[in-house]
C-alpha atoms as a PDB file:
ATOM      1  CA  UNK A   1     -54.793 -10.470 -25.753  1.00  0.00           C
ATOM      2  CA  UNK A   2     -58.039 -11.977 -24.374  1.00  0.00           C
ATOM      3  CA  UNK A   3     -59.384 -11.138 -20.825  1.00  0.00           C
ATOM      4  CA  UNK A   4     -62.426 -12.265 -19.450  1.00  0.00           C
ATOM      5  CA  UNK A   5     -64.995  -9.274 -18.899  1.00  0.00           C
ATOM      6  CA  UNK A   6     -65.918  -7.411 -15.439  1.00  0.00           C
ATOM      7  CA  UNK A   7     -67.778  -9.987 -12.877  1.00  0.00           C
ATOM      8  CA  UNK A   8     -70.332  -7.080 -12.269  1.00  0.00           C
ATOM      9  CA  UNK A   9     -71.905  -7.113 -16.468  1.00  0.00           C
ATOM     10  CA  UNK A  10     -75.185  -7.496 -17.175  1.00  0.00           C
ATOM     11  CA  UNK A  11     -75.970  -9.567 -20.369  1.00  0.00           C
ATOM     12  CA  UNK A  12     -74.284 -11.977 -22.912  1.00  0.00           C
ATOM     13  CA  UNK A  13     -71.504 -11.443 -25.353  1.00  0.00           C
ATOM     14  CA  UNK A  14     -71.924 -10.491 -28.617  1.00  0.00           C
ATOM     15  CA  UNK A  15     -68.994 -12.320 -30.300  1.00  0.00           C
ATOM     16  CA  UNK A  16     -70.611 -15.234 -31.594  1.00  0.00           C
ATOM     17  CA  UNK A  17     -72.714 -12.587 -33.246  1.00  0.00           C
ATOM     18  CA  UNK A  18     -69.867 -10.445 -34.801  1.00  0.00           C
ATOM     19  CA  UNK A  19     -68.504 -14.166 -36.124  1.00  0.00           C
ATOM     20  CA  UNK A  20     -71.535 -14.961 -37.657  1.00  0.00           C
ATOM     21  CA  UNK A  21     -74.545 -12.074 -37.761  1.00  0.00           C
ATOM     22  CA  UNK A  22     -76.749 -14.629 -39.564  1.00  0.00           C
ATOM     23  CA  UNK A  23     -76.990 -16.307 -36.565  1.00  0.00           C
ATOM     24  CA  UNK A  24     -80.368 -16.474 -33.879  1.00  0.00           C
ATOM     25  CA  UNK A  25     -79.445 -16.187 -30.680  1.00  0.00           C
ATOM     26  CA  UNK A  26     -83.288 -16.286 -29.528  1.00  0.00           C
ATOM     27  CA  UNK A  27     -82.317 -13.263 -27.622  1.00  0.00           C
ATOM     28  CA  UNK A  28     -85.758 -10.354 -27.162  1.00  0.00           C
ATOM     29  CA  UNK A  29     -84.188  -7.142 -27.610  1.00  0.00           C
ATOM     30  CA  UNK A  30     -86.016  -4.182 -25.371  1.00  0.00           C
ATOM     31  CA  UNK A  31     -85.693  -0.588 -26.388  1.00  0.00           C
ATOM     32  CA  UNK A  32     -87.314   2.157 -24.308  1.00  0.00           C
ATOM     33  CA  UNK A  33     -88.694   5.395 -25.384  1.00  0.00           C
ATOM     34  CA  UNK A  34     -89.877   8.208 -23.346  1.00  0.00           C
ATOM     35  CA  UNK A  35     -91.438   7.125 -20.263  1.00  0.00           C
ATOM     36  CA  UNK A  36     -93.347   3.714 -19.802  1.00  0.00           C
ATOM     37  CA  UNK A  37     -92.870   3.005 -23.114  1.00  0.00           C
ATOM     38  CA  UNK A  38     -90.947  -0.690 -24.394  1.00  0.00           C
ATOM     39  CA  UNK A  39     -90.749  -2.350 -27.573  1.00  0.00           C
ATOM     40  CA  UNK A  40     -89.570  -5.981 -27.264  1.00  0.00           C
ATOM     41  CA  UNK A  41     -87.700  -7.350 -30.730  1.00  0.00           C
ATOM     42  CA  UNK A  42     -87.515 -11.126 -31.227  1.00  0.00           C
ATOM     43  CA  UNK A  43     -86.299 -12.294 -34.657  1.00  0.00           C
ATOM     44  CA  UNK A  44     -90.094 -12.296 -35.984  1.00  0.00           C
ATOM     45  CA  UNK A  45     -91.908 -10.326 -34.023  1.00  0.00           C
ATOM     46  CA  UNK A  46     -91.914  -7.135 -32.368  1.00  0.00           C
ATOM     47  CA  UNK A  47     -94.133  -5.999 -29.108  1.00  0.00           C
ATOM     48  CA  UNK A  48     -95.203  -2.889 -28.045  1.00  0.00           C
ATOM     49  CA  UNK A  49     -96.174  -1.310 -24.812  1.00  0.00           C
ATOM     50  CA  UNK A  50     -96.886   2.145 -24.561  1.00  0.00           C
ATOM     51  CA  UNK A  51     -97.133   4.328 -20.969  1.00  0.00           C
ATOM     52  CA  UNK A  52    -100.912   4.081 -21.526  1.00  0.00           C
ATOM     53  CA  UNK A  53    -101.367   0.478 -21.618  1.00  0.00           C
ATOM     54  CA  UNK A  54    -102.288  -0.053 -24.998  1.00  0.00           C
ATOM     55  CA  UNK A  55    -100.395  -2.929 -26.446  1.00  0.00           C
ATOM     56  CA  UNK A  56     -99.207  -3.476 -29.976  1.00  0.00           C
ATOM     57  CA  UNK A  57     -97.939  -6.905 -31.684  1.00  0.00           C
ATOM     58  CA  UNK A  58     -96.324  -7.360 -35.152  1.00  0.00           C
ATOM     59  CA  UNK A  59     -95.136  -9.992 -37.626  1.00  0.00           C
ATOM     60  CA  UNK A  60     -92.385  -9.117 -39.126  1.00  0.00           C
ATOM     61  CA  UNK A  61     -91.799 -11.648 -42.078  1.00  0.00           C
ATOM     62  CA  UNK A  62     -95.211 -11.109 -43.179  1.00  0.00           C
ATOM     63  CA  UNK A  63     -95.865  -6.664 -42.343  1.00  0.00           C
ATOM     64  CA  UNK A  64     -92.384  -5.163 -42.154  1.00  0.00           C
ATOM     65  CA  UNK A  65     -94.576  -1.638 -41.940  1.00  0.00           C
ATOM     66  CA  UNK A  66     -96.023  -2.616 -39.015  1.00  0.00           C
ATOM     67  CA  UNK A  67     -99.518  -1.973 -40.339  1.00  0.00           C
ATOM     68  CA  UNK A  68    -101.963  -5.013 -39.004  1.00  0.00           C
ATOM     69  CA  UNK A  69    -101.449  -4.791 -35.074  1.00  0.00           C
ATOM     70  CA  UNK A  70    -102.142  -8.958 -34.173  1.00  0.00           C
ATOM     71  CA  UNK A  71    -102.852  -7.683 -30.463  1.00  0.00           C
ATOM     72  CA  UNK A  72    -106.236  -8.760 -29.983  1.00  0.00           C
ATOM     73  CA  UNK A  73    -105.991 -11.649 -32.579  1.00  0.00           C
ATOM     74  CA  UNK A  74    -106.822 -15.252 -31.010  1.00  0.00           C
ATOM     75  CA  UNK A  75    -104.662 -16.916 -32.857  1.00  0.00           C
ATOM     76  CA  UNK A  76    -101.610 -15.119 -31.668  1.00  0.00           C
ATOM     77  CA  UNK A  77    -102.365 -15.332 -28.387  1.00  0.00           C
ATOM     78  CA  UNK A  78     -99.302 -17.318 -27.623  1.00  0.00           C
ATOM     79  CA  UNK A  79     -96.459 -14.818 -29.362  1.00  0.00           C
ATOM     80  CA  UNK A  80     -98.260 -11.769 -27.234  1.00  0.00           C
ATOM     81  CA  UNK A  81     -98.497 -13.343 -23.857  1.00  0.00           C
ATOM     82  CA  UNK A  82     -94.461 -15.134 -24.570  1.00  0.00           C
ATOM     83  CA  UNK A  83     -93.599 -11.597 -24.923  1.00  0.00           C
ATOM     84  CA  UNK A  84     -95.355  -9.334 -22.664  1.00  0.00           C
ATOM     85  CA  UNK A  85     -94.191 -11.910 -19.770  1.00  0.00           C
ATOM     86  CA  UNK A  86     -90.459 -10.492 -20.969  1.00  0.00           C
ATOM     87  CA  UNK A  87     -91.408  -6.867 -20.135  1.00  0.00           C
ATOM     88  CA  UNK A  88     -88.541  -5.579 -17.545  1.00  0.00           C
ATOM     89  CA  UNK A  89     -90.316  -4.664 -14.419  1.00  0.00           C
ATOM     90  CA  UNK A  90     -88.498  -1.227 -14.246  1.00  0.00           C
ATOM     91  CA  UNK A  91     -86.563   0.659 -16.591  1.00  0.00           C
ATOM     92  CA  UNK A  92     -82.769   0.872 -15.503  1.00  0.00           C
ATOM     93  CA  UNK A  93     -81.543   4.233 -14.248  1.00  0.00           C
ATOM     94  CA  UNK A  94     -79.712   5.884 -17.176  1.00  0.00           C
ATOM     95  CA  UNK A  95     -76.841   7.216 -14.346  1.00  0.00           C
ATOM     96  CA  UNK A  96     -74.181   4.655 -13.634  1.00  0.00           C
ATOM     97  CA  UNK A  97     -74.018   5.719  -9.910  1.00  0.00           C
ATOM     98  CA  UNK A  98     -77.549   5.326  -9.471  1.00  0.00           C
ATOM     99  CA  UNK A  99     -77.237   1.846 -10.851  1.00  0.00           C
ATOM    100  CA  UNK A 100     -74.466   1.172  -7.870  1.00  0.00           C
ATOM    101  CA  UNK A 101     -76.884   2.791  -5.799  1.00  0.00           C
ATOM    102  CA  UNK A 102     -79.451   0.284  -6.227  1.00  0.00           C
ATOM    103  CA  UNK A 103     -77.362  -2.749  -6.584  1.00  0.00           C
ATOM    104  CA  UNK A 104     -75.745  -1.743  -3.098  1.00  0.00           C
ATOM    105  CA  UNK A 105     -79.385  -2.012  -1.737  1.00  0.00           C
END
């Protein structure tokens, strides 16, 4: 039985993903740690801001480790500003009735 999801959802399905998981979507993937801190995934790089401002920026075909931070390199430039301008302005609230809260506003 297939029912179309809640109006009130943030985001996009994941079903084309579970069909095929080879497939880009194009999609940046934030994950938040402690507070102020983001790392944005995209499929080839990743982006980090920490609560301090400091700013990381990784390719990951060429350093999985994550050892040569291409911040403050010229020539990627591009890739860091692309993803810093995909930096959530606020982190959500981690209690669903403080979400309602807010929406409500």
């Amino acid at each position: 039985m297939h029912t179309s999801p809640p109006a009130d959802l943030d985001g996009e399905s994941l079903v084309p993903l579970l069909k095929n998981p080879a497939t880009s979507t194009g999609r940046v993937v934030a994950t938040f740690f402690d507070p102020g801190n983001v790392s944005l995934r995209s499929d080839r790089h990743r982006y980090i801001r920490y609560a301090d401002g400091s700013e990381e920026l990784y390719n990951l075909e060429e350093d999985p480790n994550e050892w040569d931070n291409l911040a403050d390199q010229p020539d990627f430039q591009s890739i860091f500003q692309a993803h810093a301008a995909k930096l959530p302005e606020t982190n959500a609230p981690l209690d669903p009735k403080e979400r309602k809260k807010k929406k409500s506003k």
